[in-house]
Protein backbone atom coordinates (compact mmCIF):
# COMPACT_ATOMS: atom_id res chain seq x y z
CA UNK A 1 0.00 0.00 0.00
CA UNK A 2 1.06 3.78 -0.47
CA UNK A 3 0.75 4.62 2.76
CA UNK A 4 -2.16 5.12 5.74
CA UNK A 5 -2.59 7.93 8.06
CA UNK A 6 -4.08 7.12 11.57
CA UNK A 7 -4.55 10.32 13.64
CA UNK A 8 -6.79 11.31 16.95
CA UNK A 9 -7.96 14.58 18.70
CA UNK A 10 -9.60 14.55 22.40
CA UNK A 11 -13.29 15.23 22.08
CA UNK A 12 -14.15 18.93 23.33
CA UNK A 13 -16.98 18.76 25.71
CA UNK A 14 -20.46 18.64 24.47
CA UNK A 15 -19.29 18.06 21.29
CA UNK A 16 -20.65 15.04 19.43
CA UNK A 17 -17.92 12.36 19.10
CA UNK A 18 -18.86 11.81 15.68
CA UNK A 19 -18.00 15.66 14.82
CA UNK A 20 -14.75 15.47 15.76
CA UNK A 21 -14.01 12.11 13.90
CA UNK A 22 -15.43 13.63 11.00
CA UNK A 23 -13.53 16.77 11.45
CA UNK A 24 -10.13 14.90 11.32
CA UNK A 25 -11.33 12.76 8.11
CA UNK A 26 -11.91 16.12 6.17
CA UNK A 27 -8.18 17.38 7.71
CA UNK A 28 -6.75 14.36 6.15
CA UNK A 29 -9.10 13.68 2.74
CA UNK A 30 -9.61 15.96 -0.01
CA UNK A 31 -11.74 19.33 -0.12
CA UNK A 32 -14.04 17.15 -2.86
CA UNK A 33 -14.54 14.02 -0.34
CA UNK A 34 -17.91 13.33 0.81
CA UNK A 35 -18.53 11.41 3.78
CA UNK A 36 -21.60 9.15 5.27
CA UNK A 37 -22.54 6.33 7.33
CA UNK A 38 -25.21 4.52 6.10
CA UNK A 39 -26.62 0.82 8.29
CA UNK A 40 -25.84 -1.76 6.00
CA UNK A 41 -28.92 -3.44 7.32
CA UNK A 42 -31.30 -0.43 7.84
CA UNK A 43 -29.71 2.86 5.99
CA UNK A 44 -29.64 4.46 9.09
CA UNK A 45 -26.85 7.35 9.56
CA UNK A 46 -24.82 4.94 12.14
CA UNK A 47 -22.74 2.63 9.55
CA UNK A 48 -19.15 2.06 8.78
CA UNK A 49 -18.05 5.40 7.51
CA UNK A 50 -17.96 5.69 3.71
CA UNK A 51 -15.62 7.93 1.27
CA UNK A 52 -17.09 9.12 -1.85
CA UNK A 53 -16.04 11.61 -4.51
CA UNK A 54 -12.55 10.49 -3.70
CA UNK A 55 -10.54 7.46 -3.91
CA UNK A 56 -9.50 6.82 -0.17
CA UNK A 57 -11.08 4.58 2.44
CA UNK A 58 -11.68 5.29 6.14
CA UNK A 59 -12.62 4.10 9.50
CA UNK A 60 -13.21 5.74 12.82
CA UNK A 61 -13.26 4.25 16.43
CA UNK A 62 -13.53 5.96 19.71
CA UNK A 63 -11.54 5.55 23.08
CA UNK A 64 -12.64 7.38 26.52
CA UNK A 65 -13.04 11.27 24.56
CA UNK A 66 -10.54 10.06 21.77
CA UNK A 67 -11.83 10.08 18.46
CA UNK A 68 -9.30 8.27 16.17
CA UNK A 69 -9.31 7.86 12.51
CA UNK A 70 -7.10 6.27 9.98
CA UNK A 71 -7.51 7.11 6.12
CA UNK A 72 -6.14 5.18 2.98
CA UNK A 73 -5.05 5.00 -0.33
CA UNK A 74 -7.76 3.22 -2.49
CA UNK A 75 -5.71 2.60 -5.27
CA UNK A 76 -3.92 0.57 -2.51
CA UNK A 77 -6.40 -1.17 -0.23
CA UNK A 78 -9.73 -1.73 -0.94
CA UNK A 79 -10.81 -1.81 2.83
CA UNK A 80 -9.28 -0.32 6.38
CA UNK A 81 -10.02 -0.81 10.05
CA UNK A 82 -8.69 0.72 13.05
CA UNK A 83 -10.03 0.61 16.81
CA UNK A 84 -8.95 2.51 19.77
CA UNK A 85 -8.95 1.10 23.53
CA UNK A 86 -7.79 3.45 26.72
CA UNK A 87 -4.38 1.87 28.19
CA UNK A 88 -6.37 1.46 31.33
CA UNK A 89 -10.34 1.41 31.84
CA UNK A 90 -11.11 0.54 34.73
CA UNK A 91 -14.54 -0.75 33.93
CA UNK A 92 -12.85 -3.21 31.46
CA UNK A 93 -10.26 -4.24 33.99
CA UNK A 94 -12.98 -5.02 36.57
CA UNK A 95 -15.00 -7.18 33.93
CA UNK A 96 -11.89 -8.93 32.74
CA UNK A 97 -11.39 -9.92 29.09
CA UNK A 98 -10.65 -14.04 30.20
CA UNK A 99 -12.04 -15.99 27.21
CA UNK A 100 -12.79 -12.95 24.74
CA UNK A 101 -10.20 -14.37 22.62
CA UNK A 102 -10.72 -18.16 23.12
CA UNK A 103 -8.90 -19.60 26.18
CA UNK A 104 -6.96 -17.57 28.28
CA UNK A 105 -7.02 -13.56 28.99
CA UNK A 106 -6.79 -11.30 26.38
CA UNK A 107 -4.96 -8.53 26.32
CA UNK A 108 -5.59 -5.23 24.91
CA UNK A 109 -3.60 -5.31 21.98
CA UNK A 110 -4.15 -8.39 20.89
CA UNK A 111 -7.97 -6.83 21.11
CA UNK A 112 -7.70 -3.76 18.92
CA UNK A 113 -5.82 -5.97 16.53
CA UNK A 114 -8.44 -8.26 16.06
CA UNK A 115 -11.14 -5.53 15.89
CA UNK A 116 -9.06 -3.53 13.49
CA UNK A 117 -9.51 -6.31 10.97
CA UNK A 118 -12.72 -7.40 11.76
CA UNK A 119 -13.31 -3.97 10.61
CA UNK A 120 -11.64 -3.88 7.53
CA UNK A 121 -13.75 -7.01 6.49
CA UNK A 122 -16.64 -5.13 7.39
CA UNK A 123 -18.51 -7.59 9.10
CA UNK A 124 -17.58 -6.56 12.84
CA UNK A 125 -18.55 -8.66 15.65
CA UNK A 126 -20.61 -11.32 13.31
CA UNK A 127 -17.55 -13.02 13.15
CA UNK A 128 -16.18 -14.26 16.40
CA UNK A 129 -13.06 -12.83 17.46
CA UNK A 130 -11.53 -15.76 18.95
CA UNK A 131 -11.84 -17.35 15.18
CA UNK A 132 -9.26 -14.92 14.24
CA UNK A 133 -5.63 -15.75 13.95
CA UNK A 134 -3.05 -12.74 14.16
CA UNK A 135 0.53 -13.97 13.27
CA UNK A 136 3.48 -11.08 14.16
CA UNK A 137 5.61 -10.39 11.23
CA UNK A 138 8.93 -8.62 11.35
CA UNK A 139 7.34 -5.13 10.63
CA UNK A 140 3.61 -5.56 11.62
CA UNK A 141 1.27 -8.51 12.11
CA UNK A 142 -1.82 -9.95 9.65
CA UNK A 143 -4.72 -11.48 10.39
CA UNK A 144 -6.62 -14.45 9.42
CA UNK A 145 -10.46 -13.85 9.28
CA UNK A 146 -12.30 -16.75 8.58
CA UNK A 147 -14.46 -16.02 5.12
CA UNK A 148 -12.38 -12.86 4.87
CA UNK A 149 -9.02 -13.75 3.93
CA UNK A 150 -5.88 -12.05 5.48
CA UNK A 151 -5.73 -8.45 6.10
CA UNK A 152 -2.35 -6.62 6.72
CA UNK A 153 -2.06 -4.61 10.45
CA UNK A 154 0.11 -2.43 12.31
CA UNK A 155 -0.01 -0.71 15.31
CA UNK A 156 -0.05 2.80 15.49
CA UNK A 157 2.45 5.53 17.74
CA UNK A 158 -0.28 7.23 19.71
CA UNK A 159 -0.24 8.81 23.29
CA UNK A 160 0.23 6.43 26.30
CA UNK A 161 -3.32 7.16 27.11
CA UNK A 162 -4.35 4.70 24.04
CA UNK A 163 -3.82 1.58 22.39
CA UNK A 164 -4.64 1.85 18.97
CA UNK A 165 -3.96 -1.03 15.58
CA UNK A 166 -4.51 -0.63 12.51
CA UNK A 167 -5.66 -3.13 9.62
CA UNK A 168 -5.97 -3.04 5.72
CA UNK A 169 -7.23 -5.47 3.04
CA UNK A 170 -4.15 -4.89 -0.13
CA UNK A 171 -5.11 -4.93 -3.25
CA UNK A 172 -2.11 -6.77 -4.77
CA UNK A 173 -0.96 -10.47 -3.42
CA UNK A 174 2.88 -9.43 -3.28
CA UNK A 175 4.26 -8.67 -0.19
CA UNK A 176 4.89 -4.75 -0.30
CA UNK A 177 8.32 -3.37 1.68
CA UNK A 178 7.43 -3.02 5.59
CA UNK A 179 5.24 -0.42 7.33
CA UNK A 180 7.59 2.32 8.89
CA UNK A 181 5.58 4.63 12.06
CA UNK A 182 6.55 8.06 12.19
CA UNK A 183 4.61 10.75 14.63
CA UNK A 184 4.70 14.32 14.08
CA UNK A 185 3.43 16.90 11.60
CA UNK A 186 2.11 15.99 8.57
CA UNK A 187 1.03 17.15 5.30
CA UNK A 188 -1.73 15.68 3.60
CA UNK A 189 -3.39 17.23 0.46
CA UNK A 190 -2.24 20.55 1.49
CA UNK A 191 -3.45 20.50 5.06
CA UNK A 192 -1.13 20.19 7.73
CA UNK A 193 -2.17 18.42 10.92
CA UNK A 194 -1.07 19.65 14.41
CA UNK A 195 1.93 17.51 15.80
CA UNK A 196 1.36 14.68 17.49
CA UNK A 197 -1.78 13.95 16.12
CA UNK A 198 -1.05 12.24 13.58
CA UNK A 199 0.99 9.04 12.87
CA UNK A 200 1.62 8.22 9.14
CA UNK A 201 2.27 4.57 8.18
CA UNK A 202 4.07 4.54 5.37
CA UNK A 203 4.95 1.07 2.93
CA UNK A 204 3.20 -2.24 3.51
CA UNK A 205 3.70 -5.47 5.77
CA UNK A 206 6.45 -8.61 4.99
CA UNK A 207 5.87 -12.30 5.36
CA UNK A 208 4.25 -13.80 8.20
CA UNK A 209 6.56 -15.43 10.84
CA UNK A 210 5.44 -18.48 12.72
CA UNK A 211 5.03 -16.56 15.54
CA UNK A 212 1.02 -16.07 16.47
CA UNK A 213 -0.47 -14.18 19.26
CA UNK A 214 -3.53 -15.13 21.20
């Protein structure tokens, strides 16, 4: 793939969190992009976010009042994920995540990797996340969706406050060179983004090792 941008902002108060995701989509996309979020099952304005007018695909998830988007090239990848979990919650941590995964306790990255992809193949939580197999490579990880083939990941240089992965369906079989994280300020179609905000992932993902995570 050319390359994906993942950024976040903190969500002013009383603003909606949708807003602000939205906001940082049109930072990153063209002035011509279009976005909207139909249901897939009812057309209601709470779907998978959808690009049109330009060729880029996008996907938003939300952590505590971080909104966090990544963006890509379509010409690249046909479909993207991310998701976005606080370092510590402690709701989650007093509900546990034993068994979330299959057998054992989950940890949060191994979550937002999983949901990143499930994501991408745009069929969320009707697949069941401990069917998915995430092997680490030597410059990223994939993952194996069952019916939805294997999606290239990374995880992304945020603040400490979040844990945040990133996933992509490529649209070419060959193994591209591997992803490289950079933070700081970026330029994207003309519009710079403040620093921090933004991590760019730049190149694609190697080989799988035969090293898998739970």
């Amino acid at each position: 793939m050319d390359d994906v941008d993942v950024a976040w902002r903190r969500i002013a108060d009383g603003m909606p969190r949708r807003e602000a995701a939205w906001g940082l989509l049109r930072e990153l996309l063209p002035a011509r992009a279009r976005l909207s979020n139909p249901c897939a099952r009812c057309g209601g304005p709470h779907g998978a976010v959808r690009v049109e007018g330009a060729a880029f695909v996008a996907s938003v998830s939300y952590a505590g009042d971080f909104a966090v988007v990544a963006v890509g090239d379509a010409t690249a990848v046909s479909a993207i994920g991310v998701d976005a979990e606080l370092a510590d919650d402690p709701r989650r941590e007093a509900a546990g995540m034993h068994g979330l995964l299959g057998r054992g306790e989950a940890s949060v990255r191994s979550w937002t990797r999983v949901e990143a992809a499930l994501k991408a193949d745009g069929r969320g939580l009707r697949v069941d996340p401990a069917a998915v197999r995430i092997k680490e490579t030597p410059s990223g990880w994939t993952a194996a969706v069952p019916g939805g083939g294997i999606f290239l990941g990374t995880d992304a240089a945020v603040p400490s406050a979040l844990v945040v992965s990133a996933a992509v369906r490529p649209r070419v079989s060959s193994a591209p060179p591997p992803l490289r994280d950079t933070s700081g300020t970026v330029a994207r179609h003309g519009v710079p983004s403040p620093r921090s905000e933004v991590s760019r992932l730049k190149g694609g993902v190697g080989e799988a090792s035969d090293r898998a995570t739970a």
